[in-house]
N, C-alpha and C. Protein backbone atom coordinates (compact mmCIF):
# COMPACT_ATOMS: atom_id res chain seq x y z
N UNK A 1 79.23 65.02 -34.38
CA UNK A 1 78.93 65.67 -35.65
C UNK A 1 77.74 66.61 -35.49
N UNK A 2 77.95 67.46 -36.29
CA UNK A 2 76.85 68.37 -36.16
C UNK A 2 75.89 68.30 -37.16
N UNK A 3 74.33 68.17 -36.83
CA UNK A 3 73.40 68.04 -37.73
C UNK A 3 72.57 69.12 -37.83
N UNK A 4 71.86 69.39 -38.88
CA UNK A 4 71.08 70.52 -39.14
C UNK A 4 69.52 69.82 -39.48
N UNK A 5 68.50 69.99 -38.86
CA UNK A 5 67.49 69.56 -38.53
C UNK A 5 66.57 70.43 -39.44
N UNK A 6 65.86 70.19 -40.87
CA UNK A 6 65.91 71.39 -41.12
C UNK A 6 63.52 71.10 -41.58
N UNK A 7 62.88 72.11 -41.37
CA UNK A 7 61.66 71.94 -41.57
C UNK A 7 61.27 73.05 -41.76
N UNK A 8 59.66 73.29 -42.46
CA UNK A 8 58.47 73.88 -43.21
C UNK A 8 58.30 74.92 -41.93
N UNK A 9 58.18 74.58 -41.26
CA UNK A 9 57.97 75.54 -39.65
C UNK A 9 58.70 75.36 -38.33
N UNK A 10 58.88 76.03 -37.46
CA UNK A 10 59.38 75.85 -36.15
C UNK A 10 58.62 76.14 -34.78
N UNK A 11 58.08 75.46 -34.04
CA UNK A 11 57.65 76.03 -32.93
C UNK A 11 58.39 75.69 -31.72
N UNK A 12 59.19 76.83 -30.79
CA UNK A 12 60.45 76.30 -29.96
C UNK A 12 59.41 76.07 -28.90
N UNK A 13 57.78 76.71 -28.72
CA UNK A 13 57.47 75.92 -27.23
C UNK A 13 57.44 77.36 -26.38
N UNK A 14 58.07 78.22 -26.39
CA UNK A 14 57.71 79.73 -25.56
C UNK A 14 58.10 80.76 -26.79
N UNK A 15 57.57 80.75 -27.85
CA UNK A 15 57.26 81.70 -28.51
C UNK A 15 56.14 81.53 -29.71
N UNK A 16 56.47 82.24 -30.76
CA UNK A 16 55.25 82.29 -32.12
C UNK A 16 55.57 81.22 -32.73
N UNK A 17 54.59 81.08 -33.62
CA UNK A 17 55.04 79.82 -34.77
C UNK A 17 55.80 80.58 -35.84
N UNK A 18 57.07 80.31 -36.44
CA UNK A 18 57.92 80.93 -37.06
C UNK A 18 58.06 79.96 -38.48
N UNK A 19 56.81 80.52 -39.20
CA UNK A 19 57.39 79.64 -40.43
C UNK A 19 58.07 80.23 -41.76
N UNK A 20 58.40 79.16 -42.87
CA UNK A 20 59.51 79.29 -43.50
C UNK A 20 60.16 78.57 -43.09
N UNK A 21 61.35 78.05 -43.87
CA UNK A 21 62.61 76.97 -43.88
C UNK A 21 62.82 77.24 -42.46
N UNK A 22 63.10 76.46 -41.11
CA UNK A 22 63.87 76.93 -40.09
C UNK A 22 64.54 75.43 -39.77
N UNK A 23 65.28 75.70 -38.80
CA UNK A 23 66.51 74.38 -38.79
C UNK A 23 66.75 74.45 -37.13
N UNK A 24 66.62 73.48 -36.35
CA UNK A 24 67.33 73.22 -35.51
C UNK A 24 68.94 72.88 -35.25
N UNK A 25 69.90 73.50 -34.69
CA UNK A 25 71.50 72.65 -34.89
C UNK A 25 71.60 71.98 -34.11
N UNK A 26 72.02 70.49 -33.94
CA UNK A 26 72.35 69.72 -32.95
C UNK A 26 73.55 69.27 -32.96
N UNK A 27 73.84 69.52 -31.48
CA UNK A 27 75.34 68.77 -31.26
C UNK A 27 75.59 67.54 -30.28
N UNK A 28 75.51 66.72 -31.09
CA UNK A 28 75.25 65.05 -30.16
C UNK A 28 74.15 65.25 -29.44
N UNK A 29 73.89 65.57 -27.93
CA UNK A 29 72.56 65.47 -27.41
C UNK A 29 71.55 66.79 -27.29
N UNK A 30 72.58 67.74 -27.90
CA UNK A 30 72.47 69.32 -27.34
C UNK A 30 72.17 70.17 -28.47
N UNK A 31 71.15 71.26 -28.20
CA UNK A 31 70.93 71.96 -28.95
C UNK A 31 71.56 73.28 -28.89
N UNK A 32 72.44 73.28 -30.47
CA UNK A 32 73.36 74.14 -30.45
C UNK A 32 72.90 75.76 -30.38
N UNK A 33 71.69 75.63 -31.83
CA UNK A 33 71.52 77.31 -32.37
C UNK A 33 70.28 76.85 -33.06
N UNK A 34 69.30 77.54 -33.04
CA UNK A 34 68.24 77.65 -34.22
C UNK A 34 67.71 78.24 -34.77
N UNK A 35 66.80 78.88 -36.21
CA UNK A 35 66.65 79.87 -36.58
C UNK A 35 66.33 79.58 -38.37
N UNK A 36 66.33 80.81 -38.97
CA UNK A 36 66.00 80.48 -40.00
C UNK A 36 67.30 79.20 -40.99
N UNK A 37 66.67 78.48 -41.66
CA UNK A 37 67.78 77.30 -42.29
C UNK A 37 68.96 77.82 -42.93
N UNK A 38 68.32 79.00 -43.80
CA UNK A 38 69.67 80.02 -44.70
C UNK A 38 71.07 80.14 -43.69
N UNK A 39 70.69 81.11 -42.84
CA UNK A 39 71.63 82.00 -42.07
C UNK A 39 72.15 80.76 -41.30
N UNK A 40 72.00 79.27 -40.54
CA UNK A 40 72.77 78.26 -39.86
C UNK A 40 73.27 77.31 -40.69
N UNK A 41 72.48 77.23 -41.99
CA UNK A 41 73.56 76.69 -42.93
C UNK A 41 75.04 77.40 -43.22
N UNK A 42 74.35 78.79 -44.10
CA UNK A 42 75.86 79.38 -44.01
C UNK A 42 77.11 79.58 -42.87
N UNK A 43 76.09 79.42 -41.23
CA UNK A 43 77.53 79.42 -40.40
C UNK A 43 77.92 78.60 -40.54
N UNK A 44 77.51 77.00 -40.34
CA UNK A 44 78.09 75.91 -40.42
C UNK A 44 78.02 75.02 -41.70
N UNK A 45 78.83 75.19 -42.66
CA UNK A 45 78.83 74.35 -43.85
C UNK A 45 79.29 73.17 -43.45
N UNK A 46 79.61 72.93 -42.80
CA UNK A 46 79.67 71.07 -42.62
C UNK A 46 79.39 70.07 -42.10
N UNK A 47 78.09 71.12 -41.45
CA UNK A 47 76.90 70.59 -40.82
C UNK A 47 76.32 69.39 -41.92
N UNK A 48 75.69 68.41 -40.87
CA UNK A 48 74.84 67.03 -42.29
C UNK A 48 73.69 67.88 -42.22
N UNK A 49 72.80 67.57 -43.37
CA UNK A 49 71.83 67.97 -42.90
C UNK A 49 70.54 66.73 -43.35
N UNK A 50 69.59 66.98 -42.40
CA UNK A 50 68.45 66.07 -42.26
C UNK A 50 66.82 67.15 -42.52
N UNK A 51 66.46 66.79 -43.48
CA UNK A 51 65.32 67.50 -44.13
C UNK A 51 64.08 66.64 -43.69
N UNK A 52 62.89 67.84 -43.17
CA UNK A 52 61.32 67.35 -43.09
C UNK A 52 60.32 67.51 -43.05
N UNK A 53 59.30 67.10 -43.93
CA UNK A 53 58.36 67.75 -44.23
C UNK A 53 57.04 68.00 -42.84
N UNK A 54 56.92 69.57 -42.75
CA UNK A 54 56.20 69.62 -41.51
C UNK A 54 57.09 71.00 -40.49
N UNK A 55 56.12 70.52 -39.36
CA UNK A 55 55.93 71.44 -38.17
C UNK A 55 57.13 70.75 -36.87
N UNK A 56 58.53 71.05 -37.18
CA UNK A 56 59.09 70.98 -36.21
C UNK A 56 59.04 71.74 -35.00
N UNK A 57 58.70 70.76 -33.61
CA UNK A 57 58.27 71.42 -32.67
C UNK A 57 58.73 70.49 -31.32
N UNK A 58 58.58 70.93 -29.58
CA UNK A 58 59.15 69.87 -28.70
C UNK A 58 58.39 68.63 -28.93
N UNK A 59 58.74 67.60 -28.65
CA UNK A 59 58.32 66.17 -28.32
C UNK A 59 57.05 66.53 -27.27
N UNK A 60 56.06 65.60 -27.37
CA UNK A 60 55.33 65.61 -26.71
C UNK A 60 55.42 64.79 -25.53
N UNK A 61 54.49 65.12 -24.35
CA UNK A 61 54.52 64.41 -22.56
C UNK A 61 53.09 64.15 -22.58
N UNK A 62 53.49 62.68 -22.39
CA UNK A 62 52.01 62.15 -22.58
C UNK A 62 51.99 61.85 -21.03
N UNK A 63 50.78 62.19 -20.30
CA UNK A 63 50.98 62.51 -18.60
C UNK A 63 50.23 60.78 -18.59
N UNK A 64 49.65 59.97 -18.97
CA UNK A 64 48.98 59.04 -18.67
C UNK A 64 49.39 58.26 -19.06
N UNK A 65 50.49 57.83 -19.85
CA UNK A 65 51.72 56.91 -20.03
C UNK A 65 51.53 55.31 -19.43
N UNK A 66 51.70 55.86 -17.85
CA UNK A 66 51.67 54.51 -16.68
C UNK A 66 50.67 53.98 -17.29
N UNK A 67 49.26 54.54 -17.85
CA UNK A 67 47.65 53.13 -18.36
C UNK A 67 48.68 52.59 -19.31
N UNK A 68 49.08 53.53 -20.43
CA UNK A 68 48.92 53.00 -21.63
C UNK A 68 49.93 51.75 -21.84
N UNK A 69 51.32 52.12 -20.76
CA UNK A 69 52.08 50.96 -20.31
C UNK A 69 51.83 49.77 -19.50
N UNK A 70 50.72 49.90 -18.47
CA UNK A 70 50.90 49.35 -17.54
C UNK A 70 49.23 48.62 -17.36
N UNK A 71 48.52 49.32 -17.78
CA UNK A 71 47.21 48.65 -17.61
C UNK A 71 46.70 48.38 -19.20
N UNK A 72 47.44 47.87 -20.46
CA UNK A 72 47.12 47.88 -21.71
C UNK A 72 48.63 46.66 -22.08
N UNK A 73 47.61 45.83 -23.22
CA UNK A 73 48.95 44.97 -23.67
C UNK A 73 49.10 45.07 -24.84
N UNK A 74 50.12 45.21 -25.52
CA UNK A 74 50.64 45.53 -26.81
C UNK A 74 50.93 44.31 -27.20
N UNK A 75 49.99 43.71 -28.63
CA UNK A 75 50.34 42.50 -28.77
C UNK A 75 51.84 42.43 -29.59
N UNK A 76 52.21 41.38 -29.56
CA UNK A 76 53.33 41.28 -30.88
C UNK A 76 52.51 40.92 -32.19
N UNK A 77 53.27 41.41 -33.28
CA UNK A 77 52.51 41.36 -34.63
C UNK A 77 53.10 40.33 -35.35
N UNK A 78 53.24 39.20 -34.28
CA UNK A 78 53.35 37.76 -34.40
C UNK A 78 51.95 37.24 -33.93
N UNK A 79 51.40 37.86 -32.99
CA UNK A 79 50.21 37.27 -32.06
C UNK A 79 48.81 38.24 -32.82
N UNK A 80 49.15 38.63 -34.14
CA UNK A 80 48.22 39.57 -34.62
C UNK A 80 46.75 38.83 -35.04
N UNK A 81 47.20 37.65 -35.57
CA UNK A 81 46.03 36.89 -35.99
C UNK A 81 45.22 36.47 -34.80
N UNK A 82 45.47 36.39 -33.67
CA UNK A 82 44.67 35.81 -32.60
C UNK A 82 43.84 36.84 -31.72
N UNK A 83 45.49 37.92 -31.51
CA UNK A 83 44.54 39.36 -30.51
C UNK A 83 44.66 40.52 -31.32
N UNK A 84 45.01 40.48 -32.38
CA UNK A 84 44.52 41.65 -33.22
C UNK A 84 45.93 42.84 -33.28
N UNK A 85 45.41 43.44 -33.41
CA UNK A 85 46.90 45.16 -33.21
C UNK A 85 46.34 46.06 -32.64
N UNK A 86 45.35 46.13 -31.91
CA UNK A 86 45.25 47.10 -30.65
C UNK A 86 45.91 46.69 -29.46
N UNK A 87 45.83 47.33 -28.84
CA UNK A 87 46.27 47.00 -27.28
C UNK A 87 44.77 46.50 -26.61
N UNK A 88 45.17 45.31 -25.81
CA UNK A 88 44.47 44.95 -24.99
C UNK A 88 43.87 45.63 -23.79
N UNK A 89 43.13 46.09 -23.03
CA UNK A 89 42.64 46.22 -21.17
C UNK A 89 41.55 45.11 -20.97
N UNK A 90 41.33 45.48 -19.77
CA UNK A 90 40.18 44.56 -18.79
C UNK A 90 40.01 43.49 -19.33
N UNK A 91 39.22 42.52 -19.50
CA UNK A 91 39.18 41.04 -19.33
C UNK A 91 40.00 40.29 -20.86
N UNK A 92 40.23 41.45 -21.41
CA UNK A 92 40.61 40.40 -22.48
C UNK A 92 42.28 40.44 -22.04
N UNK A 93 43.04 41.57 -20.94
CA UNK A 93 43.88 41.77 -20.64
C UNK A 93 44.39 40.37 -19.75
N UNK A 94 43.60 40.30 -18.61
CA UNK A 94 43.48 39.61 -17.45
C UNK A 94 43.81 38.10 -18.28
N UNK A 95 43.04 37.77 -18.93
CA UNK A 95 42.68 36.34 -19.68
C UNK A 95 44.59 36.39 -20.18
N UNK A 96 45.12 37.05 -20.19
CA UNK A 96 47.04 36.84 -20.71
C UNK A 96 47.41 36.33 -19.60
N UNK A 97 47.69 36.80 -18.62
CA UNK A 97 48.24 35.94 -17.41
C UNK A 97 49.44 36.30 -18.02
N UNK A 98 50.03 37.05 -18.00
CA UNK A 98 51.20 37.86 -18.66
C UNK A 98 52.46 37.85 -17.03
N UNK A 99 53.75 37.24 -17.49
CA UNK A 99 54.29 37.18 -16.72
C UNK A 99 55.14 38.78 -16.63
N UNK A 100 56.84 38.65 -16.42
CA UNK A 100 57.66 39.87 -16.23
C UNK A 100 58.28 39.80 -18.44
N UNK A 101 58.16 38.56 -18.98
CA UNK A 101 58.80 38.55 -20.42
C UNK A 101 57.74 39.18 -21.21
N UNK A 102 56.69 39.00 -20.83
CA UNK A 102 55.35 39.08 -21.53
C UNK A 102 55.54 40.76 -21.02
N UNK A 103 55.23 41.20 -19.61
CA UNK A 103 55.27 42.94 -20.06
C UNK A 103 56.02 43.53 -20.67
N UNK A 104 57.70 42.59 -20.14
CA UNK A 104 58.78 43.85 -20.96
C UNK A 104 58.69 43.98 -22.33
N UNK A 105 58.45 42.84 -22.96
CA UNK A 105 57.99 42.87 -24.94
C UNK A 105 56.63 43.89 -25.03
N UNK A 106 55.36 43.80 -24.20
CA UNK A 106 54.29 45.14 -24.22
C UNK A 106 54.78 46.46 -24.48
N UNK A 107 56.08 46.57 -23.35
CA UNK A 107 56.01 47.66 -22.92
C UNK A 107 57.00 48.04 -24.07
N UNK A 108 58.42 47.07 -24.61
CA UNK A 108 59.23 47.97 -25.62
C UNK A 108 57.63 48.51 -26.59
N UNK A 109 56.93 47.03 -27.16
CA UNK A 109 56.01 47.66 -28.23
C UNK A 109 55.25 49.09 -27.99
N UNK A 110 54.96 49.36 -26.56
CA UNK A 110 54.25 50.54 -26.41
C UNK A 110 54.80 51.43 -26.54
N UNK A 111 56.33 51.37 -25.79
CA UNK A 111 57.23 52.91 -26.27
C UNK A 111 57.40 53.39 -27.88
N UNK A 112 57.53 52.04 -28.52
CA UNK A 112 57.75 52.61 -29.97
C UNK A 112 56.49 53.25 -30.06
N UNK A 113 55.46 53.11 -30.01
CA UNK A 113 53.78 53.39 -30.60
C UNK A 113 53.73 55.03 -30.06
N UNK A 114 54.68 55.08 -28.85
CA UNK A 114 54.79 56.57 -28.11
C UNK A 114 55.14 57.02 -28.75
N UNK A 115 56.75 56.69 -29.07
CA UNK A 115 57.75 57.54 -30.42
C UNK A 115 57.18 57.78 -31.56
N UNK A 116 56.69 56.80 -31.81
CA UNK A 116 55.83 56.99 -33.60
C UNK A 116 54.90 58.23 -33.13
N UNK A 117 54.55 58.72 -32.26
CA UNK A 117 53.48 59.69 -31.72
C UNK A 117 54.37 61.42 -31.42
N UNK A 118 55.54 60.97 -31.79
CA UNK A 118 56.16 62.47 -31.17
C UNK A 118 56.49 62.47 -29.52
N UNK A 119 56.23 61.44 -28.32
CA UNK A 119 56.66 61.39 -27.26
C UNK A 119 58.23 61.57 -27.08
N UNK A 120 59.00 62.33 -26.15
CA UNK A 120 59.44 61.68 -26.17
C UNK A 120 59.64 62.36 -23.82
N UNK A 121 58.21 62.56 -23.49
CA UNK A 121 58.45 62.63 -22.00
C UNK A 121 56.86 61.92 -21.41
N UNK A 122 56.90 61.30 -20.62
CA UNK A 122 56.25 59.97 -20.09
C UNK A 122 56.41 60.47 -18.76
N UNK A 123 55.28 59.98 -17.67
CA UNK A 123 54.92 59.96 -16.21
C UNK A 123 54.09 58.83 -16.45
N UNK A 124 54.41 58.28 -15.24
CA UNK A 124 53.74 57.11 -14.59
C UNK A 124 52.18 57.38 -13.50
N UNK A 125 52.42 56.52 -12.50
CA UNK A 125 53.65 55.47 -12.45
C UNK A 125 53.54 54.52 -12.81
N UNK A 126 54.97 53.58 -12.60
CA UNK A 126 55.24 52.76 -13.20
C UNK A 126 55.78 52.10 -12.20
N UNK A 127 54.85 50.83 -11.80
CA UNK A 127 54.88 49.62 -10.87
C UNK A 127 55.49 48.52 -10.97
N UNK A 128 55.71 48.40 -12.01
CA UNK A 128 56.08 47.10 -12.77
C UNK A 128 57.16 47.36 -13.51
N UNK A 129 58.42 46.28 -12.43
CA UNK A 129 60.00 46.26 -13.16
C UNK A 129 60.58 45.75 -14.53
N UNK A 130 59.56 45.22 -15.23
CA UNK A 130 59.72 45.31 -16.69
C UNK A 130 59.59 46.38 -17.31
N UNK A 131 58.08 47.14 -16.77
CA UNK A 131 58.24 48.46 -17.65
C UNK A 131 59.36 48.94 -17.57
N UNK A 132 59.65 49.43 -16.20
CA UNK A 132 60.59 50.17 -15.47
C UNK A 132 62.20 49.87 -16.44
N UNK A 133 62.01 48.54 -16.79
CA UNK A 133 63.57 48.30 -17.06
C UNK A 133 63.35 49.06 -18.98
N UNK A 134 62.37 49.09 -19.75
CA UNK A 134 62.14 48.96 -20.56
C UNK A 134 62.34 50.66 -20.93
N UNK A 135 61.62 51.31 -20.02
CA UNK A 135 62.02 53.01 -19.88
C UNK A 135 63.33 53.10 -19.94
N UNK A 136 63.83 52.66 -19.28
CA UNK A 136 65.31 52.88 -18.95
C UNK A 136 66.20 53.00 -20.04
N UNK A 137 65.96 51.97 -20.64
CA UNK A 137 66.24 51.41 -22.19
C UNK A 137 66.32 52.04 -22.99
N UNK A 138 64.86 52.96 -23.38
CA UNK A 138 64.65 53.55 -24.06
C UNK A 138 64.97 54.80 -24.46
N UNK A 139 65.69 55.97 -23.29
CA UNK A 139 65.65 57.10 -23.34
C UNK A 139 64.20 57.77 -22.76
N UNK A 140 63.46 57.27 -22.81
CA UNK A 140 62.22 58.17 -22.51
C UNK A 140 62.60 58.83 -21.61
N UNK A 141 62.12 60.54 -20.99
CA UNK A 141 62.68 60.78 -20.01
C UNK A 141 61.33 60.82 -19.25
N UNK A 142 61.22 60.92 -18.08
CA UNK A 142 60.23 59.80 -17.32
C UNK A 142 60.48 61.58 -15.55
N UNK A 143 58.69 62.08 -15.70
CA UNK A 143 58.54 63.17 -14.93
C UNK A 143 57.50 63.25 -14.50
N UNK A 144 57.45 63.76 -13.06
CA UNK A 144 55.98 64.17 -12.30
C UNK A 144 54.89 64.57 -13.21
N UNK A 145 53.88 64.41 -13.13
CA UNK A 145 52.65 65.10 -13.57
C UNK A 145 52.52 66.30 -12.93
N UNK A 146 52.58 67.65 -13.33
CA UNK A 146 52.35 68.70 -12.82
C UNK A 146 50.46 68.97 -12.07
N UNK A 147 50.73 69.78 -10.96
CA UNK A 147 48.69 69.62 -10.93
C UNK A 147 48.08 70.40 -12.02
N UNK A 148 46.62 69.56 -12.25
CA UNK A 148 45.60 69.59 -12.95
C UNK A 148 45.90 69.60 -14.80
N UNK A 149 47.68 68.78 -14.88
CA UNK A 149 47.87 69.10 -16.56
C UNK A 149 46.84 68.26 -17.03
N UNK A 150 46.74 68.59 -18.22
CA UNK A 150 45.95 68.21 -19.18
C UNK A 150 46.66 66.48 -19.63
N UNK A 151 46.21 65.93 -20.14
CA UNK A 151 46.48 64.42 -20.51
C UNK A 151 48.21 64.48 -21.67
N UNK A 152 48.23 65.63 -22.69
CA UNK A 152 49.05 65.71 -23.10
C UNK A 152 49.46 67.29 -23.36
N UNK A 153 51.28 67.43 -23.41
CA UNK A 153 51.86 68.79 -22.97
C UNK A 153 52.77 68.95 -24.16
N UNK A 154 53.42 69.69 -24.27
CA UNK A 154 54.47 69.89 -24.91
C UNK A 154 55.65 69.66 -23.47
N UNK A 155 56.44 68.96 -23.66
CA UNK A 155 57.74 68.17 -22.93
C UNK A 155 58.78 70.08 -22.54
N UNK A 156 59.02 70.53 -23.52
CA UNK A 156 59.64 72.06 -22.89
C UNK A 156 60.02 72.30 -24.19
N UNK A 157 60.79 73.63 -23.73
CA UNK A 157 61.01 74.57 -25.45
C UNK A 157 62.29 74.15 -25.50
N UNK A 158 62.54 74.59 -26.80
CA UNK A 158 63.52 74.44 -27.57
C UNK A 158 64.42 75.44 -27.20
N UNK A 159 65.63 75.88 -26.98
CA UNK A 159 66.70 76.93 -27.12
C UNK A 159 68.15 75.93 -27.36
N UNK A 160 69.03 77.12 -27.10
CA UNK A 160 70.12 76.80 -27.56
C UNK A 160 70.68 76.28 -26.00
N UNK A 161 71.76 75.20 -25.96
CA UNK A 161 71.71 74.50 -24.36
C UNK A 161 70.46 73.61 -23.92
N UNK A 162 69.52 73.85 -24.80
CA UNK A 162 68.17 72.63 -24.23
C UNK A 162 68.68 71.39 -25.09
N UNK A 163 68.03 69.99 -24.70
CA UNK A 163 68.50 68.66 -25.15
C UNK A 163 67.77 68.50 -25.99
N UNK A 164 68.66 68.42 -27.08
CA UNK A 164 67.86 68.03 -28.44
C UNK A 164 66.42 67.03 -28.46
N UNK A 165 65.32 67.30 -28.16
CA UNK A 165 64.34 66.68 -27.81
C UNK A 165 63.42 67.34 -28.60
N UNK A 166 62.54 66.26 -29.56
CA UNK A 166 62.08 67.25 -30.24
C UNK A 166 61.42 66.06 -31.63
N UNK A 167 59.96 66.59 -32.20
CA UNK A 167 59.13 65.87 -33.25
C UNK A 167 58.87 66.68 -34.54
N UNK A 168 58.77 66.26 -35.48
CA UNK A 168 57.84 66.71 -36.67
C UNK A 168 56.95 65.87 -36.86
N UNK A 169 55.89 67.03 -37.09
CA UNK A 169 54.50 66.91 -37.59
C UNK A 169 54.32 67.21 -38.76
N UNK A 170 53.21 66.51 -39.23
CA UNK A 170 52.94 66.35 -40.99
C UNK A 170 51.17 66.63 -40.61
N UNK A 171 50.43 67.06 -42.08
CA UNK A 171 49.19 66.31 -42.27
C UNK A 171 47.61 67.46 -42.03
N UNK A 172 47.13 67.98 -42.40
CA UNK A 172 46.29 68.39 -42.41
C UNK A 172 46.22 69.74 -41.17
N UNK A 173 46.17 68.95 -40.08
CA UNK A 173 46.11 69.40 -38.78
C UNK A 173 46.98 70.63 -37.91
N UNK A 174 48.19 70.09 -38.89
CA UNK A 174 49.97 70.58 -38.35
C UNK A 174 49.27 72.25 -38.92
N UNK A 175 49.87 73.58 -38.23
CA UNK A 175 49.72 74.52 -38.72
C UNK A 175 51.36 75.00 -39.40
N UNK A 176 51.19 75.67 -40.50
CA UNK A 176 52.81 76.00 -41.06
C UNK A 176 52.72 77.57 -41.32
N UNK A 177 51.72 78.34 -41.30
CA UNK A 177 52.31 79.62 -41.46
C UNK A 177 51.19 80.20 -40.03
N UNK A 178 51.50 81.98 -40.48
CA UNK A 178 51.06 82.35 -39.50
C UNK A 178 49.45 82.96 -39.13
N UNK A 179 48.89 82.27 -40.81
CA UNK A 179 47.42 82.42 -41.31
C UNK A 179 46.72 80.96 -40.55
N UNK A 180 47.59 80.20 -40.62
CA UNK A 180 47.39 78.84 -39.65
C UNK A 180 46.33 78.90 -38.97
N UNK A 181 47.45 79.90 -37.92
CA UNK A 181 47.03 80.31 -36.25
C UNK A 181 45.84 81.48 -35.85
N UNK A 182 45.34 81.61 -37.11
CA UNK A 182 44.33 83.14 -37.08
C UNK A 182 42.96 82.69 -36.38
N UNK A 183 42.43 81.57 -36.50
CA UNK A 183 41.67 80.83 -35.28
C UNK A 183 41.97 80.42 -33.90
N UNK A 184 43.07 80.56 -33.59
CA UNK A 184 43.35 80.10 -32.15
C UNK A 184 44.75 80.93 -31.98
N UNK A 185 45.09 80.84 -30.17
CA UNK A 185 46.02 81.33 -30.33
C UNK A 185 47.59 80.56 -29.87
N UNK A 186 47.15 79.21 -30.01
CA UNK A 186 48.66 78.19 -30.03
C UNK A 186 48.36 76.81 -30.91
N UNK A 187 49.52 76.34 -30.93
CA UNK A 187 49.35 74.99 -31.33
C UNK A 187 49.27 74.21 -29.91
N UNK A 188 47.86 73.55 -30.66
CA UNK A 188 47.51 72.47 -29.67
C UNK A 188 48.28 71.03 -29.36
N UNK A 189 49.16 70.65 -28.05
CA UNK A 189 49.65 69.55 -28.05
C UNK A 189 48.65 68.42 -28.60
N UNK A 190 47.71 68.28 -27.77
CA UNK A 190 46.90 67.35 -27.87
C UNK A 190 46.33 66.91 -29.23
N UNK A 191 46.33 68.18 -29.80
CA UNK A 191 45.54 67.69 -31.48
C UNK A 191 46.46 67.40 -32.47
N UNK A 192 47.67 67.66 -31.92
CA UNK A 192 48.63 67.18 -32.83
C UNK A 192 49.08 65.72 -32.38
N UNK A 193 48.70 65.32 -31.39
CA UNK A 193 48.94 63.62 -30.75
C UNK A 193 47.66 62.93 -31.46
N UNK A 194 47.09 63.89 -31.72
CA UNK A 194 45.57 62.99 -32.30
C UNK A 194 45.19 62.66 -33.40
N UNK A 195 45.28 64.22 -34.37
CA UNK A 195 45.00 64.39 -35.35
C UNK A 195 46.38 64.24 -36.65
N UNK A 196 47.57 64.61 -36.19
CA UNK A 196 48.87 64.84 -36.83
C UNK A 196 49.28 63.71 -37.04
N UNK A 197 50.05 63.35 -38.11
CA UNK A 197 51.00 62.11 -38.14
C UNK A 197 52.95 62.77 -37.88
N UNK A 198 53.36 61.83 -37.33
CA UNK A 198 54.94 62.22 -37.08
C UNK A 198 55.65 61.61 -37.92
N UNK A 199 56.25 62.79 -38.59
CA UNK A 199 57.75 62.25 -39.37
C UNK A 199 58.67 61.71 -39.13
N UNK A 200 59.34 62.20 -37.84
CA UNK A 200 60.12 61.64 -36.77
C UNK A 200 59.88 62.15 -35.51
N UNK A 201 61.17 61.71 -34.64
CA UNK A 201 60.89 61.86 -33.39
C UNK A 201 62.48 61.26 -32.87
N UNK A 202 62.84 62.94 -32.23
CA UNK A 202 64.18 63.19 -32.13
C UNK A 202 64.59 62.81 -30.28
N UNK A 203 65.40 61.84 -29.59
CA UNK A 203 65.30 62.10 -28.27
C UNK A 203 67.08 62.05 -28.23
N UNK A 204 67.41 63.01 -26.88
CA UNK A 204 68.82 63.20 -26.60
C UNK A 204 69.61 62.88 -28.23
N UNK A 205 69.41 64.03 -29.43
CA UNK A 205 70.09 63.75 -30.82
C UNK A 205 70.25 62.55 -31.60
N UNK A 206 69.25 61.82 -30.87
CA UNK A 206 69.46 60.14 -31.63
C UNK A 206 68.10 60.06 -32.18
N UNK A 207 67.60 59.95 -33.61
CA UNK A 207 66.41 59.74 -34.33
C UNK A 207 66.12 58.16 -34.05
N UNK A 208 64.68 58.67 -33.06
CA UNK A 208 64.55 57.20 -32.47
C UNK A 208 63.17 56.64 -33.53
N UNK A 209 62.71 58.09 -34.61
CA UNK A 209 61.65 56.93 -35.13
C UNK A 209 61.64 57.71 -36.43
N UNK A 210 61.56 57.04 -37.39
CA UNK A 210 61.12 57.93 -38.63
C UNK A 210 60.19 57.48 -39.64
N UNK A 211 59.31 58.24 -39.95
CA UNK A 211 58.34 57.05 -40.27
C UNK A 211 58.35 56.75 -42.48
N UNK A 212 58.00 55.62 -42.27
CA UNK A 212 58.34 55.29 -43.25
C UNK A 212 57.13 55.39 -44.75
């Protein structure tokens, strides 16, 4: 089925910020056509469509992934009263004695906390065959660190033939027109992992998070 992805702004990732109504088209994992919402509604009227408030733009690549998986424990929010809802490191980590059941439950909890973030591309590494099985699972798509990137990237642009991969941003931070951008001259991955909240978070055409 074909869906129409439709938001406040568009940034495909190698061009301007293009705001006004614009719409991504997706076809199962694939991105069909995108552009203003008017003109891809009218080609395809029987497109569904999925509305959102914000700065649709690629998923973000969080290059340091492997800590946040692998050296950090995501409690269950069963175990909230004892270790709290941060993630654990160093001695309060160690003190778990965390077997292979104990990471793979960390690690699903950490991927969601990724998704809720707009992730949806991750680098390691990743040492540990729970994570490992837990990636797998997930869709995350899982890539080298390029030299000297920065901690977080934009994952790649958007076109027509690219894999529907892809977040909205909400919230103060998100820029939506082109008065936005008159201080700088891009949208910042990083400040939108920081400062932005995500509406959703789109991987291979399957809405893996939407927030509530």
């Amino acid at each position: 089925m074909l869906t129409l992805h439709i938001a406040d702004a568009l940034l495909t990732g190698d061009g301007p910020l293009r705001p006004g109504p614009h719409a991504v088209l997706v076809d199962g994992g694939t991105v069909r056509a995108l552009g203003p919402y008017g003109e891809l509604a009218a080609a395809h009227p029987g497109a569904r469509e999925r509305r959102w408030p914000g700065l649709l733009a690629p998923g973000l690549w969080h290059t340091s992934a492997g800590s946040l998986l692998e050296a950090a424990y995501h409690p269950d929010p069963r175990e909230a009263d004892a270790l709290g809802t941060e993630p654990l490191t160093g001695a309060a980590l160690a003190a778990l004695e965390l077997g292979d059941t104990g990471w793979g439950g960390s690690a699903r909890r950490g991927i969601q906390r990724l998704l809720a973030h707009g992730c949806t591309v991750v680098s390691g590494p990743f040492t540990r065959a729970p994570v490992r099985t837990a990636l797998a699972r997930s869709g995350l798509r899982v890539r080298t660190v390029p030299p000297d990137a920065p901690g977080i990237l934009f994952a790649g642009a958007l076109g027509a033939g690219s894999p529907a991969d892809f977040a909205v941003f909400t919230g103060p931070a998100v820029p939506l027109t082109a008065e936005d951008l008159a201080e700088g001259p891009a949208v910042d991955p990083a400040r939108l992992a920081r400062d932005a909240e995500c509406a959703a978070t789109v991987l291979a055409g399957r809405l893996v998070h939407r927030r509530r």
